[in-house]
C-alpha atoms as a PDB file:
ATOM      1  CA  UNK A   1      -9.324  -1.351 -26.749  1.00  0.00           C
ATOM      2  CA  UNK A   2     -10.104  -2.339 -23.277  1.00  0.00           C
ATOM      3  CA  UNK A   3      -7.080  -2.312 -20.291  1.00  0.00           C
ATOM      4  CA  UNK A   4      -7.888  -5.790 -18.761  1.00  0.00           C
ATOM      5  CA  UNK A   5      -6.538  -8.619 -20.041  1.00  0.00           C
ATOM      6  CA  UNK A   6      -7.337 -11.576 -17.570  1.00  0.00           C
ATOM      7  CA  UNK A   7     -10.574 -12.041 -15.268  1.00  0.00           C
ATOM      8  CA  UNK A   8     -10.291 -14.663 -12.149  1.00  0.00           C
ATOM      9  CA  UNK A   9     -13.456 -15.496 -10.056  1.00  0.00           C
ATOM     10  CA  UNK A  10     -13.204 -17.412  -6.654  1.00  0.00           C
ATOM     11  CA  UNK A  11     -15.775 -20.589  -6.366  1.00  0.00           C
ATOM     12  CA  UNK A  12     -15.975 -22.233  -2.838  1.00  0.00           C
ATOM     13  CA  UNK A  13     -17.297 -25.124  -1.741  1.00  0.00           C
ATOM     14  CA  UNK A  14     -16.298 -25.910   1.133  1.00  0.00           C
ATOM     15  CA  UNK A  15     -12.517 -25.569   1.713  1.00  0.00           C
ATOM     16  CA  UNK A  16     -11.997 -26.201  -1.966  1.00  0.00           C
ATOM     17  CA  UNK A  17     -11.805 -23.402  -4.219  1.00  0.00           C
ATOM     18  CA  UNK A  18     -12.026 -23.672  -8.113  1.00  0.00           C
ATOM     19  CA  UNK A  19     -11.242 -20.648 -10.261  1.00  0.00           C
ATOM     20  CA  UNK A  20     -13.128 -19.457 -13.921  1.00  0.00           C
ATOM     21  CA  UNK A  21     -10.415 -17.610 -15.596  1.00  0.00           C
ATOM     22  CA  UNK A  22     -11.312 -15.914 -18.652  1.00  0.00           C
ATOM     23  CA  UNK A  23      -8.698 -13.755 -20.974  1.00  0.00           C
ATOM     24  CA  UNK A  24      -9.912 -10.486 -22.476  1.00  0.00           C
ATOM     25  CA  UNK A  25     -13.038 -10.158 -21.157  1.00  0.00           C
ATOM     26  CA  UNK A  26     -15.749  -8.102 -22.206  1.00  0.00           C
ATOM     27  CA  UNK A  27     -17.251  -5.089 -19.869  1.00  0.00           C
ATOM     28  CA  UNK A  28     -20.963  -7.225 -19.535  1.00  0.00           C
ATOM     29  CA  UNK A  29     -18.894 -10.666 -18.640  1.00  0.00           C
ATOM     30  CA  UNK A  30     -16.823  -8.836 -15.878  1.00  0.00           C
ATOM     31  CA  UNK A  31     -20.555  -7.129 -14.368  1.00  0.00           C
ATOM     32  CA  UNK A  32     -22.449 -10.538 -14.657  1.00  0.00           C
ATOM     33  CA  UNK A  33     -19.532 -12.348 -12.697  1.00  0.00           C
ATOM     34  CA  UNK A  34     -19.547  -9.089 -10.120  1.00  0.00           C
ATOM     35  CA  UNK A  35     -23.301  -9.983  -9.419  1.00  0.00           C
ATOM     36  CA  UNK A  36     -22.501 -13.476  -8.628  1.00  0.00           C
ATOM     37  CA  UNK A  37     -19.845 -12.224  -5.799  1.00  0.00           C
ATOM     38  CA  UNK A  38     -22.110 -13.526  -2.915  1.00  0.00           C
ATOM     39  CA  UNK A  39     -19.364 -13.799  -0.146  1.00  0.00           C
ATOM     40  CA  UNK A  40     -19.978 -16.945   0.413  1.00  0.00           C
ATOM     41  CA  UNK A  41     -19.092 -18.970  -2.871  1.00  0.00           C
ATOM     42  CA  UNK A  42     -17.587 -16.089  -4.771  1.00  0.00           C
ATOM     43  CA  UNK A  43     -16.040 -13.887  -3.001  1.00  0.00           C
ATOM     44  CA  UNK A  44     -13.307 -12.373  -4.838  1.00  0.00           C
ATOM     45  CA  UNK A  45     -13.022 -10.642  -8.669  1.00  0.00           C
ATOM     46  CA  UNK A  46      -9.676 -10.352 -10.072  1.00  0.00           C
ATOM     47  CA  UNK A  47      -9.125  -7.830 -12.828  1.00  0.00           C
ATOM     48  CA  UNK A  48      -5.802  -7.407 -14.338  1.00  0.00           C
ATOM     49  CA  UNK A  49      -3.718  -5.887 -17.183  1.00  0.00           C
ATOM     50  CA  UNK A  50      -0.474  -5.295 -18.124  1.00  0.00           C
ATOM     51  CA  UNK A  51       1.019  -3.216 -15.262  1.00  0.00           C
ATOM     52  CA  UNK A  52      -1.819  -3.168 -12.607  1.00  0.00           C
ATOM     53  CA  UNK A  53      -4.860  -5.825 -10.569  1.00  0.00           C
ATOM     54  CA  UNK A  54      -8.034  -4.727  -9.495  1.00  0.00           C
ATOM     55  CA  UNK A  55      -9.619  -6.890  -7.019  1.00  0.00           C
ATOM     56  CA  UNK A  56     -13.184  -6.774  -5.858  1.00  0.00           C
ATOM     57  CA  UNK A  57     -14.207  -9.035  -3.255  1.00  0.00           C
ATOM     58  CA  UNK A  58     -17.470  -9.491  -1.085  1.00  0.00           C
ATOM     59  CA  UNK A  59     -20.732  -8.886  -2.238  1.00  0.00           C
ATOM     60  CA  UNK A  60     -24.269  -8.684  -1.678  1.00  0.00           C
ATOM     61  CA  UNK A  61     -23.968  -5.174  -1.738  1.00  0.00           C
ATOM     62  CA  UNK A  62     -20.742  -4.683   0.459  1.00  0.00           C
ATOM     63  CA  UNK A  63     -17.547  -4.559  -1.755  1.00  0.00           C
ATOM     64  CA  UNK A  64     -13.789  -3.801  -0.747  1.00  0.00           C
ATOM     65  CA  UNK A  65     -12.042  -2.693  -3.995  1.00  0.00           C
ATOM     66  CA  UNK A  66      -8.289  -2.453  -4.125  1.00  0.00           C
ATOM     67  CA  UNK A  67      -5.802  -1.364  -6.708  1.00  0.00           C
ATOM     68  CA  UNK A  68      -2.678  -2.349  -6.783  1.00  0.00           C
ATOM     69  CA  UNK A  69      -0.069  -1.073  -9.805  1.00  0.00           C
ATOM     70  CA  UNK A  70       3.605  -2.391 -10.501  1.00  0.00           C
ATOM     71  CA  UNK A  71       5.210  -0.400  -7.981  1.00  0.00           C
ATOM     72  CA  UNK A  72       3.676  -2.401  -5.472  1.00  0.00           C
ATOM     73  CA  UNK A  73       1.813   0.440  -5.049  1.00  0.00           C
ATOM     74  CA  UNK A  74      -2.070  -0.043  -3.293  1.00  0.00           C
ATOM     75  CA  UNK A  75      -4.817   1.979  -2.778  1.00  0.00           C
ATOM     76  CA  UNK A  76      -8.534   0.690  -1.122  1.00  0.00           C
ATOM     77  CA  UNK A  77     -11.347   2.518  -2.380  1.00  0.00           C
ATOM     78  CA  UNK A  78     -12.941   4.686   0.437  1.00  0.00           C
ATOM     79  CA  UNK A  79     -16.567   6.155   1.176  1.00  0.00           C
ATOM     80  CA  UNK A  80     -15.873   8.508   3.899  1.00  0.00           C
ATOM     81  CA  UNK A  81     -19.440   8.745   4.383  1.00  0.00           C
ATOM     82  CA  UNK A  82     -19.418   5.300   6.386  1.00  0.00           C
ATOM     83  CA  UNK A  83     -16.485   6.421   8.587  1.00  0.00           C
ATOM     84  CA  UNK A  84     -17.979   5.792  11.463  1.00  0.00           C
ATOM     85  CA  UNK A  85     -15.590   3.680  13.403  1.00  0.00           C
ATOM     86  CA  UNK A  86     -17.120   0.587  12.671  1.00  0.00           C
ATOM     87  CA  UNK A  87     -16.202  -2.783  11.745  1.00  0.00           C
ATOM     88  CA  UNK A  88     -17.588  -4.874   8.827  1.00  0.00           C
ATOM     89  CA  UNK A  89     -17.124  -8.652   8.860  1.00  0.00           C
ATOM     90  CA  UNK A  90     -17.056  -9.522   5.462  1.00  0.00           C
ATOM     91  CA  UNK A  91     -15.769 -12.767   3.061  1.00  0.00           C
ATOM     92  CA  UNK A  92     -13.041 -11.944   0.950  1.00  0.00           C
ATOM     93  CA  UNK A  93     -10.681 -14.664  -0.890  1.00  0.00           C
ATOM     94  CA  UNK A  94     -12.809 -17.266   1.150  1.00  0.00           C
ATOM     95  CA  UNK A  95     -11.513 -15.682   4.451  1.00  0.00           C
ATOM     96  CA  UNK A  96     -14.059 -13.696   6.556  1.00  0.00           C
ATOM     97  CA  UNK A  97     -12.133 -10.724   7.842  1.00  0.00           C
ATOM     98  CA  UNK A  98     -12.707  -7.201   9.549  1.00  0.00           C
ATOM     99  CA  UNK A  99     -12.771  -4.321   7.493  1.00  0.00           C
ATOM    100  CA  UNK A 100     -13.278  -0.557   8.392  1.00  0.00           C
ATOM    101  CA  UNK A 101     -16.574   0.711   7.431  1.00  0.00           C
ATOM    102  CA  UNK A 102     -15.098   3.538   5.435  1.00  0.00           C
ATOM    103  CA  UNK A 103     -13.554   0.543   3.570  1.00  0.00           C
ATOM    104  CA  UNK A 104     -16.795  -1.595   2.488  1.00  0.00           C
ATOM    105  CA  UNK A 105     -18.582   0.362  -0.258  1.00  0.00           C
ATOM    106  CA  UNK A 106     -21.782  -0.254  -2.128  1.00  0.00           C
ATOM    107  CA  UNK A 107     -22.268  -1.245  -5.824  1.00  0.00           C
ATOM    108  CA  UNK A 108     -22.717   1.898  -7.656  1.00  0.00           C
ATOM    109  CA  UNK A 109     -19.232   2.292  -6.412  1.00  0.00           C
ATOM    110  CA  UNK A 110     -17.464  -0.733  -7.003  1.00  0.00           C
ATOM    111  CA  UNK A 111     -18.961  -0.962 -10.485  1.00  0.00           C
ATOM    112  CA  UNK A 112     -17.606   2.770 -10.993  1.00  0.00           C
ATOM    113  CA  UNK A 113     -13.968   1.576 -10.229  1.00  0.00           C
ATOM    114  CA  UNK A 114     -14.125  -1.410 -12.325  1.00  0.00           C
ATOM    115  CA  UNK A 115     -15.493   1.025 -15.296  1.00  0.00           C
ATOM    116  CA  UNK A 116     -12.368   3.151 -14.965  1.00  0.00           C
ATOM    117  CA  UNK A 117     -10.426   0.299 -14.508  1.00  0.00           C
ATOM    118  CA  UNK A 118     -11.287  -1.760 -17.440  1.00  0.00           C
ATOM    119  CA  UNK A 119     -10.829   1.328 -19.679  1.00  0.00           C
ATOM    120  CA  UNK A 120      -6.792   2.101 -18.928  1.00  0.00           C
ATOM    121  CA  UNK A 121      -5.767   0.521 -15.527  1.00  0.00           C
ATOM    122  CA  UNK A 122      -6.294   3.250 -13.676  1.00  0.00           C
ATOM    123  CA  UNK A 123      -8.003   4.502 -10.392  1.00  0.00           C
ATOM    124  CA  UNK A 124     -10.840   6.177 -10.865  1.00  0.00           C
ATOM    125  CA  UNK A 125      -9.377   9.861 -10.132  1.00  0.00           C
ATOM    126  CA  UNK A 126     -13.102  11.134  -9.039  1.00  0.00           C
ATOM    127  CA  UNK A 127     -13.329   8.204  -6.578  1.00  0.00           C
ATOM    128  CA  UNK A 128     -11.862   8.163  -2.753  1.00  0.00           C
ATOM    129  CA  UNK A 129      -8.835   6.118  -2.701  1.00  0.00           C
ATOM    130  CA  UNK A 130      -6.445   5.189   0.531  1.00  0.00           C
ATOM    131  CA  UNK A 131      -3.318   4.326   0.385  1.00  0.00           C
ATOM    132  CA  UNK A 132      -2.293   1.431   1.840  1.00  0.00           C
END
């Protein structure tokens, strides 16, 4: 049985912003909505389950991915290979904001925390995680 219970994806237009909210959702509904994050009309995938949220936001290839558990514990998934110093402007909840480099990951990685994720609410343990 899967962890997540409840999927929440961001639709903009405008300054408006609708929600499609969709309970137990299956592993290919929660990658087809992760392709539509654009960050520009859907910039933000919420993944939760009893005890801890996922949230991917972005797109087009640059994701932030951040855990967050009931301790109010939060971790941002990391690829140290992009520390650089340098700052990525990049939509997230309909806000564009500045993000460290190390901090904006590709696909193959955001689709590798969600995997973990939707299995039992956890970080990936092979992944890079900060906390925050």
């Amino acid at each position: 049985m899967a962890f997540v219970q409840h999927l929440s994806l961001d639709h903009w237009s405008g300054m408006s912003c609708q929600s499609l909210e969709v309970a137990y959702p299956r592993m290919q509904q929660i990658v087809a909505d992760m392709a539509r994050l654009d960050a520009r009309h859907h910039t933000l995938l919420s993944l939760a389950g009893e005890g801890a949220t996922l949230l991917i936001g972005g797109g087009n290839g640059q994701y932030v991915v951040v855990h967050f558990d009931d301790d109010d514990a939060s971790r941002t998934l990391v690829d140290r290979s992009r520390d650089g110093g340098a700052i990525v402007p990049l939509t997230v909840g309909g806000q564009e904001s500045d993000f460290p480099s190390r901090q904006v990951v590709d696909e193959a990685l955001a689709l590798r925390a969600m995997a973990a994720f939707f299995v039992d609410g956890r970080p990936d343990a092979g992944l890079d995680w900060e906390q925050d």
